[in-house]
N, C-alpha and C. Protein backbone atom coordinates (compact mmCIF):
# COMPACT_ATOMS: atom_id res chain seq x y z
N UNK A 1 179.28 137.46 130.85
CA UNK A 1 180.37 138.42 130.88
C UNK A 1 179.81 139.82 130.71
N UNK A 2 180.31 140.76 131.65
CA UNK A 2 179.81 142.08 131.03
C UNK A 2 180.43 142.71 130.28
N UNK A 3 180.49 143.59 129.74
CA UNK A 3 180.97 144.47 128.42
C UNK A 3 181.85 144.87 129.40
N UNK A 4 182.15 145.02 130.50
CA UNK A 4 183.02 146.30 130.90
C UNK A 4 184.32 145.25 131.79
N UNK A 5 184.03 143.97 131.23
CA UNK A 5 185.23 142.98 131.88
C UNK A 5 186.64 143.60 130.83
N UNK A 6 187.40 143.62 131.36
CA UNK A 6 188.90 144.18 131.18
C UNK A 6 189.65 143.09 130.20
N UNK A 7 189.85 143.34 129.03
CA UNK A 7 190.29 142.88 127.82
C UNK A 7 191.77 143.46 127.60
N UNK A 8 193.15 142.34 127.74
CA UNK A 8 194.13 143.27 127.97
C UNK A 8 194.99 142.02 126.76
N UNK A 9 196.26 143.07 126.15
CA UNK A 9 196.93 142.75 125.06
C UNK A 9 198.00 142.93 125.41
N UNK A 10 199.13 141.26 125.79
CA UNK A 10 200.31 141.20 125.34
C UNK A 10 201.01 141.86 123.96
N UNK A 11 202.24 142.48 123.76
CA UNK A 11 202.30 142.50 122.63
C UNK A 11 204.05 143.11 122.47
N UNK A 12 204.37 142.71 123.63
CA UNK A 12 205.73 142.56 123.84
C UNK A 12 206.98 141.34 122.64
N UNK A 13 206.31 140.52 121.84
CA UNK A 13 207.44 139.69 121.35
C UNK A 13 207.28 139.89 120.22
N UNK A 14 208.22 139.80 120.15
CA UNK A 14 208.97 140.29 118.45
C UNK A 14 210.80 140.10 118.40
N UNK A 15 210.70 139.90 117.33
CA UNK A 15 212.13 139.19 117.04
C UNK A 15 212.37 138.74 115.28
N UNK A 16 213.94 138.52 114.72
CA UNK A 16 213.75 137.31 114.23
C UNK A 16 214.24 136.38 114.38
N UNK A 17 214.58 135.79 115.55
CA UNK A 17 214.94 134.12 115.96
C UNK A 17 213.72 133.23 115.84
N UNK A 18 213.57 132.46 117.12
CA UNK A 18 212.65 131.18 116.76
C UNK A 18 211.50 132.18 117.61
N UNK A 19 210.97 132.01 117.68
CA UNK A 19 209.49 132.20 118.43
C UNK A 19 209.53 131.35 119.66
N UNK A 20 209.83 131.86 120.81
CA UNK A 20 209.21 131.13 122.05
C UNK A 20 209.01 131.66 123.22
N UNK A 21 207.80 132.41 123.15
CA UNK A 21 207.14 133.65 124.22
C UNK A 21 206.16 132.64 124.95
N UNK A 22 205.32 133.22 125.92
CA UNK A 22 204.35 132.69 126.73
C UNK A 22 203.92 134.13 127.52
N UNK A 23 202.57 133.64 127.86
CA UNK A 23 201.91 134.75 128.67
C UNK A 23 201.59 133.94 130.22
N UNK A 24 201.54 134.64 131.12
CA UNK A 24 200.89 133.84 132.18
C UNK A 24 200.55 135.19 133.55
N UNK A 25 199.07 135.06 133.29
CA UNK A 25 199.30 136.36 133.80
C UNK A 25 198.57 135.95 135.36
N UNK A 26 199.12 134.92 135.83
CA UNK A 26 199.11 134.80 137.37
C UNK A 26 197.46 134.90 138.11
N UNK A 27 196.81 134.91 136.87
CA UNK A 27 195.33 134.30 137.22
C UNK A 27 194.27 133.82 136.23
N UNK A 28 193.33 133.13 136.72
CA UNK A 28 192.48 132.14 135.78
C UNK A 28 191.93 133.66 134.54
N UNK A 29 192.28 132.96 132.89
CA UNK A 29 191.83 133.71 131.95
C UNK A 29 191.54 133.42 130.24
N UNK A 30 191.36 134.06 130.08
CA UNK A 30 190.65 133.34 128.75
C UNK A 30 191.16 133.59 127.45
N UNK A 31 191.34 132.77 126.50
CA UNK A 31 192.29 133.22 125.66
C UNK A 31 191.18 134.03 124.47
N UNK A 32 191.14 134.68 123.68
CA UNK A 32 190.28 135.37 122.81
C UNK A 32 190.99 135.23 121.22
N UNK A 33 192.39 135.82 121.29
CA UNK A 33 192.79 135.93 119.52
C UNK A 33 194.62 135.85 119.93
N UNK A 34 195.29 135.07 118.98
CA UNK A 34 196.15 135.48 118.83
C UNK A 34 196.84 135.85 117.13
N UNK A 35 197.69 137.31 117.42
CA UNK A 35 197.87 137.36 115.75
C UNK A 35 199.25 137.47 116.11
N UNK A 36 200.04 137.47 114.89
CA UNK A 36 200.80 137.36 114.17
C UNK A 36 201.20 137.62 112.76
N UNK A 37 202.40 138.18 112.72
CA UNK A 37 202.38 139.05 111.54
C UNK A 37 204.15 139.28 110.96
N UNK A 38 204.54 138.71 109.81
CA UNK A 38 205.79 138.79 109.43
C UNK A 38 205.92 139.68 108.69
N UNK A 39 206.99 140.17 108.40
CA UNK A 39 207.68 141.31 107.71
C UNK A 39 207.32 140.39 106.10
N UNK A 40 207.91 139.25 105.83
CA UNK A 40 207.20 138.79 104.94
C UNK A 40 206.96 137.69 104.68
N UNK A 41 206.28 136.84 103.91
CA UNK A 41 205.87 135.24 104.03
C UNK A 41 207.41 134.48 104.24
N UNK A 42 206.86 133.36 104.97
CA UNK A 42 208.06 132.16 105.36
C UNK A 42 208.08 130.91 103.71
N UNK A 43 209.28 131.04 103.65
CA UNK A 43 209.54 130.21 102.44
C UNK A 43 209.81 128.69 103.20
N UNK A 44 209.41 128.54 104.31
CA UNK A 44 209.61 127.60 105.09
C UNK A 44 208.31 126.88 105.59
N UNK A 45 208.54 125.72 105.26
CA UNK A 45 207.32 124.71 106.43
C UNK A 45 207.78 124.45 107.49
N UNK A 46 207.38 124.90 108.42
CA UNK A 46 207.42 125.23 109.71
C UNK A 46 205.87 125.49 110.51
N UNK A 47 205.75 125.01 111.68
CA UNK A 47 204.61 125.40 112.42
C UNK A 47 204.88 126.09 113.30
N UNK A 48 204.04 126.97 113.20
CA UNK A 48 203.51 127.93 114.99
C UNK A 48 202.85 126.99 115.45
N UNK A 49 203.26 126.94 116.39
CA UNK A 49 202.28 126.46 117.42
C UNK A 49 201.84 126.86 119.03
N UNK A 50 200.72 126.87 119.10
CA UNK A 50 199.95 127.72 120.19
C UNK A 50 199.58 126.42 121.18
N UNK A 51 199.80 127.08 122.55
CA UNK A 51 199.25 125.53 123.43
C UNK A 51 199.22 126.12 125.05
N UNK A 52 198.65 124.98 125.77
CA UNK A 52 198.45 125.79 127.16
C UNK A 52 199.34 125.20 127.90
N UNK A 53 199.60 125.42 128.55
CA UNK A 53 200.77 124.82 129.99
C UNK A 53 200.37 124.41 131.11
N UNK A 54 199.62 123.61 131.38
CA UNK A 54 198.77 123.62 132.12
C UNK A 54 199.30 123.28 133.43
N UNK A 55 199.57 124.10 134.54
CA UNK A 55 199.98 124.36 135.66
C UNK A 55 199.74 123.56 137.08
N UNK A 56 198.61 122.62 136.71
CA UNK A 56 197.69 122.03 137.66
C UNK A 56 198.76 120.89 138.00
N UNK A 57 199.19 120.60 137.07
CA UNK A 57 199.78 119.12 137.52
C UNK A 57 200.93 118.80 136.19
N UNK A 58 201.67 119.51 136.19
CA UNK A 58 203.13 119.11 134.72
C UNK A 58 202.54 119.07 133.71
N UNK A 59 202.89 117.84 132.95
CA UNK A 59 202.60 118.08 131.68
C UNK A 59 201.23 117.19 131.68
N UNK A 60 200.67 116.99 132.47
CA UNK A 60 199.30 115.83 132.44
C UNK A 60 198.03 116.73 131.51
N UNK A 61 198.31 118.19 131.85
CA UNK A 61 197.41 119.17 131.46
C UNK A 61 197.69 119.61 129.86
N UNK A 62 198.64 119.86 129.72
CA UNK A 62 199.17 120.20 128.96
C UNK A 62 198.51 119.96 127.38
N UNK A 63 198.04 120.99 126.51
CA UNK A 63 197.32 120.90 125.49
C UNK A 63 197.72 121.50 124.33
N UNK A 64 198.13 121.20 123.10
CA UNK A 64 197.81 122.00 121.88
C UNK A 64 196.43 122.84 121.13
N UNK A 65 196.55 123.99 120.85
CA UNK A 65 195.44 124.48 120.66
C UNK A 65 195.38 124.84 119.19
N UNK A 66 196.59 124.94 118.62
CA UNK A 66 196.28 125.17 117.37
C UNK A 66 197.93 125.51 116.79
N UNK A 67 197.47 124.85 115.52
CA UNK A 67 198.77 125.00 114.69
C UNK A 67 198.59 125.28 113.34
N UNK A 68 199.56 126.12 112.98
CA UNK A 68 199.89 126.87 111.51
C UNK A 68 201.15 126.21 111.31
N UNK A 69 200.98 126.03 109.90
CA UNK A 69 202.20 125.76 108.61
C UNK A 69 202.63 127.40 108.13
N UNK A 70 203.40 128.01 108.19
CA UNK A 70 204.24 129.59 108.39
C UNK A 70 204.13 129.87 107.02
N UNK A 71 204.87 128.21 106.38
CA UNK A 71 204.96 128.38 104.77
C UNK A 71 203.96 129.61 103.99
N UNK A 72 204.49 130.39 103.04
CA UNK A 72 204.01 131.44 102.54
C UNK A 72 202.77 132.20 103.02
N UNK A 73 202.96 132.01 104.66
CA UNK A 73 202.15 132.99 105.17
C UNK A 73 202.77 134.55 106.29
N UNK A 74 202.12 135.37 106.03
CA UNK A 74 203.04 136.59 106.46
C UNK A 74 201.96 137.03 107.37
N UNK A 75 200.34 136.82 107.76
CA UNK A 75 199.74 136.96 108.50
C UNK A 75 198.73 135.94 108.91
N UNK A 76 198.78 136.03 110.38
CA UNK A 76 197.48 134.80 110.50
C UNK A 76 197.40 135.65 112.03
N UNK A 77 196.23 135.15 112.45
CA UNK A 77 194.99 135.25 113.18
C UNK A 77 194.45 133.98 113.66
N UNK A 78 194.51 133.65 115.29
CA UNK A 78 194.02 132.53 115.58
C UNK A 78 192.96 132.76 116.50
N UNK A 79 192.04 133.13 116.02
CA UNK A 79 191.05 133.13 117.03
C UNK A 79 189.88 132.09 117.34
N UNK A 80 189.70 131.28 118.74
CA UNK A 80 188.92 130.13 118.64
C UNK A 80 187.63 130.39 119.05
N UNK A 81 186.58 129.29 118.51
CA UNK A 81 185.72 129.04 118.29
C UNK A 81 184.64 129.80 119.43
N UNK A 82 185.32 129.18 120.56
CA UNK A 82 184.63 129.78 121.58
C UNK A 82 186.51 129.88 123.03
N UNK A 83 186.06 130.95 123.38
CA UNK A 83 187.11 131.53 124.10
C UNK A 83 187.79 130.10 124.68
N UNK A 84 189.02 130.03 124.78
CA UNK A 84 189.76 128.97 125.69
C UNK A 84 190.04 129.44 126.97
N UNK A 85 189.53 128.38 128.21
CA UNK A 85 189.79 128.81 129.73
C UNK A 85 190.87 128.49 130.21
N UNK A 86 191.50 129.27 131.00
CA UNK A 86 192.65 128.99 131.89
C UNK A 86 192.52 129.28 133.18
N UNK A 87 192.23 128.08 133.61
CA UNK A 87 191.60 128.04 134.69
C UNK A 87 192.69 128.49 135.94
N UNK A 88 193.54 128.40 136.05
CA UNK A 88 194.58 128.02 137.28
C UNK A 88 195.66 129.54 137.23
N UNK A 89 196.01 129.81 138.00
CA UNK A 89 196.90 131.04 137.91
C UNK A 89 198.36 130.97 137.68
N UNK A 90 198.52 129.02 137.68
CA UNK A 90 199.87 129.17 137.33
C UNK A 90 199.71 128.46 135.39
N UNK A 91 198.61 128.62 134.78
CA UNK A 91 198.71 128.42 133.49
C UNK A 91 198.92 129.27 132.36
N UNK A 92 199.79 128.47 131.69
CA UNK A 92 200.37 129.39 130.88
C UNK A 92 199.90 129.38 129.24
N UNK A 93 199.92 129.89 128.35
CA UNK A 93 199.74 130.16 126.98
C UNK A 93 201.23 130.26 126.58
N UNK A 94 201.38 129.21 125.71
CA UNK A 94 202.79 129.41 125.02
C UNK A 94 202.70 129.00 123.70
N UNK A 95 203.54 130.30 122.74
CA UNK A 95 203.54 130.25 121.18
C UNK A 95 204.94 130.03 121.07
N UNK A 96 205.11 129.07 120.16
CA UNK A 96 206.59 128.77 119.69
C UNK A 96 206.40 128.38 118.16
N UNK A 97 208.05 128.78 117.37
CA UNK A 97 207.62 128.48 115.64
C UNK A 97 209.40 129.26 115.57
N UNK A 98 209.82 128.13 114.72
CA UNK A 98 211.33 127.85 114.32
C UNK A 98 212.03 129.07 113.74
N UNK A 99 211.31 129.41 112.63
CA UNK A 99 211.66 130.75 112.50
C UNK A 99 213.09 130.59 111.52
N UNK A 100 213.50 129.62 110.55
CA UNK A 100 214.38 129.31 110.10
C UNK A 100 214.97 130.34 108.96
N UNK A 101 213.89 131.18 108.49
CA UNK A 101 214.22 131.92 107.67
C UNK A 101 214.59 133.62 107.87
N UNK A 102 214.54 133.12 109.09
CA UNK A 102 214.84 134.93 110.23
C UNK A 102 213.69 135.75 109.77
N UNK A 103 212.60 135.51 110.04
CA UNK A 103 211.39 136.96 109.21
C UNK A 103 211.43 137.62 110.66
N UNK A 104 211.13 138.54 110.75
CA UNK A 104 211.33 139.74 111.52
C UNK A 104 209.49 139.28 111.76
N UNK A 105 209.23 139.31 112.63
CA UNK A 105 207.78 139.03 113.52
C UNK A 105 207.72 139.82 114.80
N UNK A 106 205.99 139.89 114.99
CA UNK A 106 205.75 140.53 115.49
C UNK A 106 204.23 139.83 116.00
N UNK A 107 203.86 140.03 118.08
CA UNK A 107 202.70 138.66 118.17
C UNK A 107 202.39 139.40 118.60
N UNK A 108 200.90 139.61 119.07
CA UNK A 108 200.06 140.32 119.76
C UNK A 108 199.38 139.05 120.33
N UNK A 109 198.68 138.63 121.35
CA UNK A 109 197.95 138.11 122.09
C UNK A 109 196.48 138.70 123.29
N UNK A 110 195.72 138.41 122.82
CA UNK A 110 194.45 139.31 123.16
C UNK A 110 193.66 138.32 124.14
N UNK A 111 193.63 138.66 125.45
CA UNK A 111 192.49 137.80 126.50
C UNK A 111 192.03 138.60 127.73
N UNK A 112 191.40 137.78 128.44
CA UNK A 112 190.38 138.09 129.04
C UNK A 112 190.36 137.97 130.30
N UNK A 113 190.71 138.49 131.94
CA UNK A 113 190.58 138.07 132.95
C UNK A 113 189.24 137.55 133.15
N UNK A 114 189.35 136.35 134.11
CA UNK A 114 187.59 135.79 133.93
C UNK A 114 188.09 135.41 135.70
């Protein structure tokens, strides 16, 4: 990768209902970090959950990438190990999380055209 590959940030969702945004930015890309950030901790067990959509073929693709318990957390940061590929232009990144206690949130999502 060169330094000068184009690193671009969703950061359009915010709410306090349930959480259920997605990115899909209509070509193969890489996921880097996603954060998240509440007004204040969830007195609730509840998961975020982060996953790909995988476009190739329904739900055959279709993957979880990572999940948080919300419970008394007001910030998290998911950034993986080594970048996640999205290979296909109709795949999607989708974050969803119940949101039962109405916290006022706010997601940023950080990736990579590849």
């Amino acid at each position: 990768m060169s330094s000068s590959t184009l690193i671009s940030r969703f950061t359009g969702a915010a709410g306090v209902t349930a959480a259920n945004t997605f990115i899909q930015p209509g070509k193969p890309f890489e996921l880097l970090e996603v954060r998240v950030h509440l007004n204040a901790a969830s007195a609730t067990s509840e998961n975020l959950v982060i996953s790909l959509d995988g476009g190739a073929a329904a739900a055959k693709y279709d993957t979880v990438l990572a999940t948080q318990d919300m419970n008394r957390v007001a910030d998290y940061v998911y950034t993986p190990t080594r970048p996640h590929r999205f290979t296909h232009a109709s795949d999607k990144l989708i974050m969803t999380w119940t949101n039962t206690n109405t916290k006022t949130y706010g997601i940023e999502i950080v990736y990579r055209h590849i």
